[in-house]
Structures are given as structure tokens and as C-alpha cells.
C-alpha atoms as a PDB file:
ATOM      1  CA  UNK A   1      -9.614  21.558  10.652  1.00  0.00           C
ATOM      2  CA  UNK A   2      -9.354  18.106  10.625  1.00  0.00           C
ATOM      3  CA  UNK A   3      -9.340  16.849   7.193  1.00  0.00           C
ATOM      4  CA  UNK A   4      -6.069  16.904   4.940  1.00  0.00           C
ATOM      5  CA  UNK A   5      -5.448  20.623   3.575  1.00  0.00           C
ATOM      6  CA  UNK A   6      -2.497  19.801   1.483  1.00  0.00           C
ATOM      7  CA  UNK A   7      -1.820  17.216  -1.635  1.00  0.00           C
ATOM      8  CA  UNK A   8       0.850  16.361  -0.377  1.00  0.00           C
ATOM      9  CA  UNK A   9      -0.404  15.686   3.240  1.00  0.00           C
ATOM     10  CA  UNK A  10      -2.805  13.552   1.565  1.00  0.00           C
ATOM     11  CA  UNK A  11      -0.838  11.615  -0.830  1.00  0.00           C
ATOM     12  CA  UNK A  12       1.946  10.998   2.395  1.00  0.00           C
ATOM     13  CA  UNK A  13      -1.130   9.742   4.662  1.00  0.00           C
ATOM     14  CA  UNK A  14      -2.397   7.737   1.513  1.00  0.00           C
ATOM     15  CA  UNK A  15       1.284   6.024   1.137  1.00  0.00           C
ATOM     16  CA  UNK A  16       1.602   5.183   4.673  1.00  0.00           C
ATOM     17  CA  UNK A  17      -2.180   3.787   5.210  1.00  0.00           C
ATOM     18  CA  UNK A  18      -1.906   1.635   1.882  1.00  0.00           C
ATOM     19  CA  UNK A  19       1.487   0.087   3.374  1.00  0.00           C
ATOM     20  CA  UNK A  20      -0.337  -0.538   6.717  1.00  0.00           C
ATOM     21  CA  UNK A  21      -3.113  -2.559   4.885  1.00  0.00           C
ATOM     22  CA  UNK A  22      -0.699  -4.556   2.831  1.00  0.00           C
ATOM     23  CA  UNK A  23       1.754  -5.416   5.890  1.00  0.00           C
ATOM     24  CA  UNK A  24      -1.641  -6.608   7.803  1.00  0.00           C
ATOM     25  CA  UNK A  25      -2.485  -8.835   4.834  1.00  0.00           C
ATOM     26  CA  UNK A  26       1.066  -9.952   4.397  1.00  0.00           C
ATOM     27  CA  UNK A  27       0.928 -11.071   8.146  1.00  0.00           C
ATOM     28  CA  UNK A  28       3.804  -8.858   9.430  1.00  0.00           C
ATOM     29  CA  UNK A  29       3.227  -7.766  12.950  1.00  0.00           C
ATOM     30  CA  UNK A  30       0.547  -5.835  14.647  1.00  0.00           C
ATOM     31  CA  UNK A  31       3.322  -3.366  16.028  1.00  0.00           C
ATOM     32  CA  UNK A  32       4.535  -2.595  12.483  1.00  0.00           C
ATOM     33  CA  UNK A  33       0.930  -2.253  11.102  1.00  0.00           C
ATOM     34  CA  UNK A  34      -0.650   0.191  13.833  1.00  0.00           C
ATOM     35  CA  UNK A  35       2.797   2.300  13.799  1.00  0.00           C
ATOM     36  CA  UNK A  36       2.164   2.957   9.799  1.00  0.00           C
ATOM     37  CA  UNK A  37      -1.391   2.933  11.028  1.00  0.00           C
ATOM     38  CA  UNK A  38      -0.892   5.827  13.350  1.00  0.00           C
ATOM     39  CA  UNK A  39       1.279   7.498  11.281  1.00  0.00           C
ATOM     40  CA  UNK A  40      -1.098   7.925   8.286  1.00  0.00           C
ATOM     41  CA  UNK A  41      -3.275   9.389  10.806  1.00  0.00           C
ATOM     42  CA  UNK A  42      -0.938  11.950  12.397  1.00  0.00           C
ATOM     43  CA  UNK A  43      -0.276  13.284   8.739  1.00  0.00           C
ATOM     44  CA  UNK A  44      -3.794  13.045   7.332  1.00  0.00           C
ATOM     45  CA  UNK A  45      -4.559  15.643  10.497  1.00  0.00           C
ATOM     46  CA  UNK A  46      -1.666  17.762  10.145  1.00  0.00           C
ATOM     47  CA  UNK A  47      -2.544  21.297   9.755  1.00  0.00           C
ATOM     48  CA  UNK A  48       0.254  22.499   8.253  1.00  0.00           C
ATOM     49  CA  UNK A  49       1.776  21.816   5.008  1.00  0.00           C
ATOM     50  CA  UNK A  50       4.047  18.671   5.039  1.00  0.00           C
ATOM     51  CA  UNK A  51       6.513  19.391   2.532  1.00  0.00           C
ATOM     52  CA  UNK A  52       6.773  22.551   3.901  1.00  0.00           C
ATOM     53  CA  UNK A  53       7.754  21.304   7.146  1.00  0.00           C
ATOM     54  CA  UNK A  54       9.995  19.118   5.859  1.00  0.00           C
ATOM     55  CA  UNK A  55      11.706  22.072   3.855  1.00  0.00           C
ATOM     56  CA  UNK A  56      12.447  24.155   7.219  1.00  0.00           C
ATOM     57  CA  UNK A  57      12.552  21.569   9.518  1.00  0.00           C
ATOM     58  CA  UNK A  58      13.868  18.406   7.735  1.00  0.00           C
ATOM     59  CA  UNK A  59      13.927  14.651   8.956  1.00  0.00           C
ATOM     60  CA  UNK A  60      14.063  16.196  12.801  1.00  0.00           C
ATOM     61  CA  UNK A  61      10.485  18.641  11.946  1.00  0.00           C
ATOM     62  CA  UNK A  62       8.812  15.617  10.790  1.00  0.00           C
ATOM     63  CA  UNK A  63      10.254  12.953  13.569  1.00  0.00           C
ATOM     64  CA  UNK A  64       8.832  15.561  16.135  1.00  0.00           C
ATOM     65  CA  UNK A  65       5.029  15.207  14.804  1.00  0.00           C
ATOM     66  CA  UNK A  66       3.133  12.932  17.439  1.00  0.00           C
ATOM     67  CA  UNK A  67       2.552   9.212  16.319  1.00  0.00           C
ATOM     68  CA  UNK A  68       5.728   9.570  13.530  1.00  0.00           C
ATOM     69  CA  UNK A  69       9.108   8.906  14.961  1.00  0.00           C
ATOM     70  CA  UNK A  70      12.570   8.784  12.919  1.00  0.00           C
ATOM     71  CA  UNK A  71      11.988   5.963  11.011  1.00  0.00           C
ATOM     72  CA  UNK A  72       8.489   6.743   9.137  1.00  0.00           C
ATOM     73  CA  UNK A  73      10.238  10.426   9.091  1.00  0.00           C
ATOM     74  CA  UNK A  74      12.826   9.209   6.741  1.00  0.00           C
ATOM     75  CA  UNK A  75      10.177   7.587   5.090  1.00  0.00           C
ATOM     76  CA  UNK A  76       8.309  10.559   4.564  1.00  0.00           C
ATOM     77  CA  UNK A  77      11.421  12.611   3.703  1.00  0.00           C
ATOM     78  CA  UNK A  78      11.978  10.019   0.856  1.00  0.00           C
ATOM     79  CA  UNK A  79       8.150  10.487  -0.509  1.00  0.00           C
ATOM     80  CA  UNK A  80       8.379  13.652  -0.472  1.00  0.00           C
ATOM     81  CA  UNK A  81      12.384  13.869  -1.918  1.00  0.00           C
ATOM     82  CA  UNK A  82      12.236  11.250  -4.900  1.00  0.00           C
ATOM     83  CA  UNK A  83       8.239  10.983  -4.795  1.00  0.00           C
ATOM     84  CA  UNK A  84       8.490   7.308  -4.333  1.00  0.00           C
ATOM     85  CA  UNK A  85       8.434   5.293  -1.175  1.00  0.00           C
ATOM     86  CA  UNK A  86      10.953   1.938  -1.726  1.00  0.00           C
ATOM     87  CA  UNK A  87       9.150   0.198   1.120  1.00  0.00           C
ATOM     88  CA  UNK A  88       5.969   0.146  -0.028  1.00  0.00           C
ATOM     89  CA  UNK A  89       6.801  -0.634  -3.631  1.00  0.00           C
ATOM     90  CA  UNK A  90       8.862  -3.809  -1.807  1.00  0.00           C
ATOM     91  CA  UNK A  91       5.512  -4.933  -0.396  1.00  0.00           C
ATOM     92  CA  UNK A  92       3.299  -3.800  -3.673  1.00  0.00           C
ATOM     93  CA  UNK A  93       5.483  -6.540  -5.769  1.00  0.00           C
ATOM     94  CA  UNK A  94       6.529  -3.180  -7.839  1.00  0.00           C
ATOM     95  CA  UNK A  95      10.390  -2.411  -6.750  1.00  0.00           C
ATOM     96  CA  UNK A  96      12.809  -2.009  -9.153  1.00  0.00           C
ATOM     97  CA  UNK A  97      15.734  -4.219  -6.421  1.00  0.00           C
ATOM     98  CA  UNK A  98      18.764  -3.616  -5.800  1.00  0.00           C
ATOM     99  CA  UNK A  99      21.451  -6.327  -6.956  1.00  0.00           C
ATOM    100  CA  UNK A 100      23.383  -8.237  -3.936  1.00  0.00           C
ATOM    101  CA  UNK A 101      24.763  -5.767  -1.258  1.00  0.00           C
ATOM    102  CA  UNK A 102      28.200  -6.892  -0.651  1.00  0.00           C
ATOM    103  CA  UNK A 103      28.830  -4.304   2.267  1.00  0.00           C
ATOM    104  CA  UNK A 104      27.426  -4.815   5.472  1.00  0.00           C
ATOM    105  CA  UNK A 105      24.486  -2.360   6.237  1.00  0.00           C
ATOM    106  CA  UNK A 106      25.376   0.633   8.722  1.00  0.00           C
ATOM    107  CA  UNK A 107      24.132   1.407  12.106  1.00  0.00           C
ATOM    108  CA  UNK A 108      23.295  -0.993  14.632  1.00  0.00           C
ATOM    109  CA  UNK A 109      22.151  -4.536  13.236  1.00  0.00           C
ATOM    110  CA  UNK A 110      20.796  -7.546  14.627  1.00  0.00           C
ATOM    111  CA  UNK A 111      23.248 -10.812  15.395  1.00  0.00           C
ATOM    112  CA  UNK A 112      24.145 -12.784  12.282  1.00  0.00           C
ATOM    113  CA  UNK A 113      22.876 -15.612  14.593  1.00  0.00           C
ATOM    114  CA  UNK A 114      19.214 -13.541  14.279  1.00  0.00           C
ATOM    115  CA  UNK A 115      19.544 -12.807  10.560  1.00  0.00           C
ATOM    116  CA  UNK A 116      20.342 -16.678   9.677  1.00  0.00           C
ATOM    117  CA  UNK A 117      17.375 -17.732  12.056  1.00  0.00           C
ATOM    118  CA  UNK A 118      15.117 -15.721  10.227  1.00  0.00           C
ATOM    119  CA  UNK A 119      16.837 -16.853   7.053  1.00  0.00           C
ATOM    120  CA  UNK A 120      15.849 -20.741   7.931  1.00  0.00           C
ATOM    121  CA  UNK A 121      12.052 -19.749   8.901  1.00  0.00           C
ATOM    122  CA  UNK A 122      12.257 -17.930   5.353  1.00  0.00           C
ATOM    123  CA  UNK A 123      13.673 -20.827   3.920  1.00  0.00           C
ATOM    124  CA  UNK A 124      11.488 -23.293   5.821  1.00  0.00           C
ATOM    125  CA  UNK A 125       8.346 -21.552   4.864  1.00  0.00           C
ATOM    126  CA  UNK A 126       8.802 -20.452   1.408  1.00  0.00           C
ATOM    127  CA  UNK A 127       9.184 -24.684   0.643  1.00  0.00           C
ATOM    128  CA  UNK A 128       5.622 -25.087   2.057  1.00  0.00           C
ATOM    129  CA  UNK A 129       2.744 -22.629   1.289  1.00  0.00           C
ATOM    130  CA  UNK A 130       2.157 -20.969   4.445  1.00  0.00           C
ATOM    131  CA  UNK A 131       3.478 -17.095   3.188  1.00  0.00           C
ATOM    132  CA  UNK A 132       1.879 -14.414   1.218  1.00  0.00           C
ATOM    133  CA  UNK A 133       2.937 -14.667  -2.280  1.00  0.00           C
ATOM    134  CA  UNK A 134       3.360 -11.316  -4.247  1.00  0.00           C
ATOM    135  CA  UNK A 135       3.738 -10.363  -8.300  1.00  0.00           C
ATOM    136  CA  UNK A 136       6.682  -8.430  -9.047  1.00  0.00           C
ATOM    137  CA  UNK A 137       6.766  -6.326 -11.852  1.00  0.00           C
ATOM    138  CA  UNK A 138      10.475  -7.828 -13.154  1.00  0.00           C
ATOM    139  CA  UNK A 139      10.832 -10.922 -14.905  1.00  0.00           C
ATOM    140  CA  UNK A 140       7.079 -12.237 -14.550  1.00  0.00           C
ATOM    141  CA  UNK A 141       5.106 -11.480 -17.597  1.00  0.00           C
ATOM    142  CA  UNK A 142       2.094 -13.518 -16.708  1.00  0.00           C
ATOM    143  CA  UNK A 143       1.392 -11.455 -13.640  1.00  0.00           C
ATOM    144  CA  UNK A 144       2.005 -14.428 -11.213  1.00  0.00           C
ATOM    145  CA  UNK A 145       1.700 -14.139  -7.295  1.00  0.00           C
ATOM    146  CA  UNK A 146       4.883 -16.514  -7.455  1.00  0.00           C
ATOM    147  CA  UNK A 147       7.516 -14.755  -5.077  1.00  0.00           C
ATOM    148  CA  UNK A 148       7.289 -15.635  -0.959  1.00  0.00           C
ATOM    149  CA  UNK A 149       7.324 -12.791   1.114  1.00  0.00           C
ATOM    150  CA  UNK A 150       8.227 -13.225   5.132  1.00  0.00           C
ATOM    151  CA  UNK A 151       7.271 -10.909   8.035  1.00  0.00           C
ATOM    152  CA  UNK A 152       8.522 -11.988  11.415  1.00  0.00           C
ATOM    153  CA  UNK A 153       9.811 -10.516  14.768  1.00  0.00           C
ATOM    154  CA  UNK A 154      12.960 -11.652  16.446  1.00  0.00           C
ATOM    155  CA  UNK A 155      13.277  -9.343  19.750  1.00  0.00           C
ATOM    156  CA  UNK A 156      13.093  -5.401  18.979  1.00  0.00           C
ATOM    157  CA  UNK A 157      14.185  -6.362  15.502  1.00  0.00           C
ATOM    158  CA  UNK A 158      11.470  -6.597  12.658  1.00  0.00           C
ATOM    159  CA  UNK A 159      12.076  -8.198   9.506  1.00  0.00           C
ATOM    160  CA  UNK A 160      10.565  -8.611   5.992  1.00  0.00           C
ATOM    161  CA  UNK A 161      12.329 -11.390   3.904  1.00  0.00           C
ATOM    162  CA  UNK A 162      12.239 -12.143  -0.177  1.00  0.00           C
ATOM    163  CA  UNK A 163      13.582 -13.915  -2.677  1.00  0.00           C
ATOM    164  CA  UNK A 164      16.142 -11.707  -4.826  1.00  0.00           C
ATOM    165  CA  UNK A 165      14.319 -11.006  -8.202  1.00  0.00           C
ATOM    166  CA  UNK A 166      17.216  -9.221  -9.612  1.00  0.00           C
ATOM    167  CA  UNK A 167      18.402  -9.760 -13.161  1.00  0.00           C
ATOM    168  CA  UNK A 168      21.510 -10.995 -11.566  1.00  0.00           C
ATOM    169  CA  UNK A 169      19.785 -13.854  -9.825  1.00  0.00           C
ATOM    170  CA  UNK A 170      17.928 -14.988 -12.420  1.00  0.00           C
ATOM    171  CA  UNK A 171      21.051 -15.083 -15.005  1.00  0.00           C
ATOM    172  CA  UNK A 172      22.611 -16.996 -12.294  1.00  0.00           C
ATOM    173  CA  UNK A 173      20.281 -19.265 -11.316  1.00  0.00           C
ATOM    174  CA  UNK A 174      20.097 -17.773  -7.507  1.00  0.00           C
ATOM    175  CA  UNK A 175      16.380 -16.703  -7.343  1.00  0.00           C
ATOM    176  CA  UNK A 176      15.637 -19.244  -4.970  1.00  0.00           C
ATOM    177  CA  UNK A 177      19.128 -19.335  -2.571  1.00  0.00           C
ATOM    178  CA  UNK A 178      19.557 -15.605  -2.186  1.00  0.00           C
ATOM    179  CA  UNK A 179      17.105 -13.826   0.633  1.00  0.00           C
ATOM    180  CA  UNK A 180      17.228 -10.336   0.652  1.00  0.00           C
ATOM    181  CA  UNK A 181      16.111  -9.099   4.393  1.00  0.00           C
ATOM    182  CA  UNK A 182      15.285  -5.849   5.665  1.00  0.00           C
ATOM    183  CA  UNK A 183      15.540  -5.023   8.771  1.00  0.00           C
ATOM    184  CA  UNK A 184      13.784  -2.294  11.000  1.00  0.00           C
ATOM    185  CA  UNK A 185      14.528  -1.643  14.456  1.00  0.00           C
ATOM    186  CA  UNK A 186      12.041   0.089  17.554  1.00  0.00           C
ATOM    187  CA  UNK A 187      12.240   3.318  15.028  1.00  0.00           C
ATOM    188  CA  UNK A 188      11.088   1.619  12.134  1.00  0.00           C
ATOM    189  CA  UNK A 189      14.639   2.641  10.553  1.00  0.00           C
ATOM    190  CA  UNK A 190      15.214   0.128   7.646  1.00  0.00           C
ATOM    191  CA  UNK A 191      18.448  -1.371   6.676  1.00  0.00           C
ATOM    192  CA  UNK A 192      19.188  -4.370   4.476  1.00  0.00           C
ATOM    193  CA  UNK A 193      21.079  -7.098   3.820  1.00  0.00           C
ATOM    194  CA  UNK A 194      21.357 -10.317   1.777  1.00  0.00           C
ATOM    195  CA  UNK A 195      22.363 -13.696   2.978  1.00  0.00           C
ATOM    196  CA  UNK A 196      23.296 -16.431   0.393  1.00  0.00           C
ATOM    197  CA  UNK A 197      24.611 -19.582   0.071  1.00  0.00           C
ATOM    198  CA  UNK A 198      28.492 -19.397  -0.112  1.00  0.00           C
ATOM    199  CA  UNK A 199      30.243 -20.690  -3.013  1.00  0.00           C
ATOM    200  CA  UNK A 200      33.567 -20.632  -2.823  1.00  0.00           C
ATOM    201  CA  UNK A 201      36.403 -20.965   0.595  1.00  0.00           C
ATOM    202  CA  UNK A 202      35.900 -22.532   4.040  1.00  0.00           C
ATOM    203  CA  UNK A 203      32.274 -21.057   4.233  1.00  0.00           C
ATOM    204  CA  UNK A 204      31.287 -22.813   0.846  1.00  0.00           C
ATOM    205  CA  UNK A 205      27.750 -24.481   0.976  1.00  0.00           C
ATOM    206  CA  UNK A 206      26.842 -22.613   4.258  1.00  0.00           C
ATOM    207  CA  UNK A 207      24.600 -19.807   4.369  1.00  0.00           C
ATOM    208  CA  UNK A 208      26.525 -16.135   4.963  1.00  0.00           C
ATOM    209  CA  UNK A 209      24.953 -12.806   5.604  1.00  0.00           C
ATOM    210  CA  UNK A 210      26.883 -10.486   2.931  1.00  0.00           C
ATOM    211  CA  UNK A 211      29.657  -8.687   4.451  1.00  0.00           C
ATOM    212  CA  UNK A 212      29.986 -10.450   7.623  1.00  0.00           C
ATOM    213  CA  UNK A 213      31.399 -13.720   6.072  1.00  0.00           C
ATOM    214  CA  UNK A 214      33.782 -13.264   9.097  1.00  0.00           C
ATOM    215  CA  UNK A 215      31.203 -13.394  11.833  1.00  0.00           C
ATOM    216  CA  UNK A 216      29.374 -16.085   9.966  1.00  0.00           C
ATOM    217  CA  UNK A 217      32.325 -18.453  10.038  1.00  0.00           C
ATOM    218  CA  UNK A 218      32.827 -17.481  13.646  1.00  0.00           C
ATOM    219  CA  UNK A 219      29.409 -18.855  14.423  1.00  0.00           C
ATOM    220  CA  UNK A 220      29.805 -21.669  12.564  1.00  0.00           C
ATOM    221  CA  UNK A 221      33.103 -22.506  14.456  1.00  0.00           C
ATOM    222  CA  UNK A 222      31.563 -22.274  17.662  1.00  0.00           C
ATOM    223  CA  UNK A 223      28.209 -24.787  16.721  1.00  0.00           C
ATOM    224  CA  UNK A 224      30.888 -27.334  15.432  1.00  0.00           C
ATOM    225  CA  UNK A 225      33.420 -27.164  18.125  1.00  0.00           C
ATOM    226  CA  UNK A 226      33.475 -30.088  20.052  1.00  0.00           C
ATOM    227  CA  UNK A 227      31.707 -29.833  23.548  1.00  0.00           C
ATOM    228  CA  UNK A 228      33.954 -28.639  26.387  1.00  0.00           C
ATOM    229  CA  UNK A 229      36.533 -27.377  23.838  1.00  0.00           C
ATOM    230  CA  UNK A 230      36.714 -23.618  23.704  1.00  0.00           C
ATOM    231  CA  UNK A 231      37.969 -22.234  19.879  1.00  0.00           C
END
């Protein structure tokens, strides 16, 4: 049988087809859009019942079906958990976000050197009109494509960049200066951060990635050193 048996099997496959067509339109790469892709696929042909699987097997039962891997598993295990997927909401314009994260994210991470390059080609981007612009559902009654939304590769790392639209940014004024990124690695395994533009100490005016203020003013040591002077 190849068609979906189960509700859930088809709502899952539904999910993770929908967020392959919107990362395609939103430019992001075509790794990240054939893994979601193939995904949607594997689940849409799965015999057996998904939530079902997940129920005996957990994160590890669903990682092992062919053409899923850890990081869409923890996606799945989140559809099927809270019955929403955050990701896709993130690229539908509809997430409810998250206000600043002021810890560092855990697990391996890409360089803050990495993070603020993709911060600038955010930055760079969002001034011209060369990105996807999506509606969020906060603070925009009129229903206005108005907020930039970045997909780029640096390495194994893939990232998807946006302006914060929390009410804390907009009662401050930040909308524009803080990025939040997510981050997914070879797994598609997502973790976040936001970088903003300090206010306040030595690192005031310069752009920081959220919890690693120290490496950030490490960096910045090391570009404005002078040349053949190690710090």
C-alpha cells in the first residue's frame, strides 16, 4: 500500500511538503528543500501508523525511517507532541516568537565569526529588495508582506534569518537591529540565536550574538589589533 493509511501520516507528510514548497520559494537551499522534500515522501509511504511509532519507538523509531534523519525526527516528534510545527509557522509568517534569547543555544554551533557574516548579508540585503518578504500575524493588521526573511549556507551550517517581531522589539524600537537566526546543521537540528546591536560597555554599537558577548569582543580584538601585534 502506497498511499497514506493514517491521519496523522498524512497531516505529518502534508506539514513537511508545505515547508519544502515555502523554503523553495523563499530561496533557501536546494539541500534543505529536497531533505523536507524526501521526508514528506518517506512518511506519506509509511505503512505503519506514525504516531504510533513514535509512541514505542520515540525520536530514535522515527530518525531510523529512510529519507528522515534526527533533525526532521524531532520535527515530527514536535507535530505530533504539541500538534504544531514552530518551523514552518516561522516560514508561514504565523509564529507566535520568542522574545530575545539571552543564553547561548546548546549543542554544537557555528563560529560567531559565521553567525555575524550571515548577520551583515541579512543586514545588507534586507536594505535593498532582493529577499522574500513575509506577513506575520503580530503587529501587522493590514496583512503586509513587510518582514525580510534570509536563507543562506555558510559551510555545513544552514541558516534562516528575520527581523525580531516581538512585542519587545517593537516597544523598543529594535524591529529593525535585532536578527533572530536559526541555525540547522547536516541533521537539520535547529537551534537559535539572536544577534543585536550592543548598547551598553566596550561592545556598545557593535553587533553581538546573545550570550557570547565574550567571543564577540574577542573577535573584535583580533580585527582591530594592529598588524604583527599578537593580543
Amino acid at each position: 500500500m502506497s498511499t497514506v493509511a493514517h491521519a496523522d501520516n498524512a497531516r505529518v507528510a502534508g506539514q513537511l511538503h508545505e515547508a519544502a514548497r515555502l523554503l523553495h520559494a523563499q530561496g533557501a537551499s536546494p539541500y534543505r528543500v529536497n531533505a523536507y522534500r524526501k521526508a514528506g515522501d518517506a512518511i506519506a509511504c509509511l505503512h505503519r501508523d506514525v504516531r504510533n511509532l513514535f509512541q514505542a519507538e520515540g525520536v530514535r523509531g522515527l530518525d531510523a525511517i529512510p529519507g528522515v534523519g534526527l533533525g526532521i525526527a524531532t520535527a515530527i516528534s514536535e507535530m505530533l507532541g504539541t500538534g504544531r510545527w514552530a518551523m514552518l509557522e516561522t516560514l508561514r509568517g504565523t509564529h507566535e516568537p520568542r522574545e530575545v534569547r539571552l543564553r547561548a543555544p546548546e549543542g554544537s554551533q557555528p563560529s560567531v565569526e559565521t553567525i555575524l557574516d550571515v548577520d551583515r548579508e541579512d543586514r545588507d540585503r534586507a536594505g535593498g529588495d532582493s529577499l522574500k518578504r513575509i506577513a506575520p500575524r503580530r503587529f501587522n493588521p493590514t496583512h503586509e508582506a513587510w518582514l525580510p526573511i534570509l536563507h543562506t549556507s555558510r559551510g555545513p551550517w544552514h541558516f534562516t534569518a528575520l527581523h525580531s517581531n516581538t512585542a519587545l522589539a517593537h516597544r523598543l524600537g529594535r524591529t529593525r537591529d535585532w536578527v533572530v537566526m536559526f541555525f540547522y546543521d547536516g541533521d537539520h537540528v535547529e537551534r537559535q540565536c539572536t544577534v543585536v546591536t550592543e548598547t551598553r560597555g566596550s561592545l556598545a554599537g557593535r553587533r553581538v550574538v546573545r550570550g557570547r558577548e565574550r567571543e564577540c569582543r574577542a573577535r573584535y580584538e583580533r580585527i582591530e589589533a594592529p598588524q604583527g601585534i599578537s593580543t
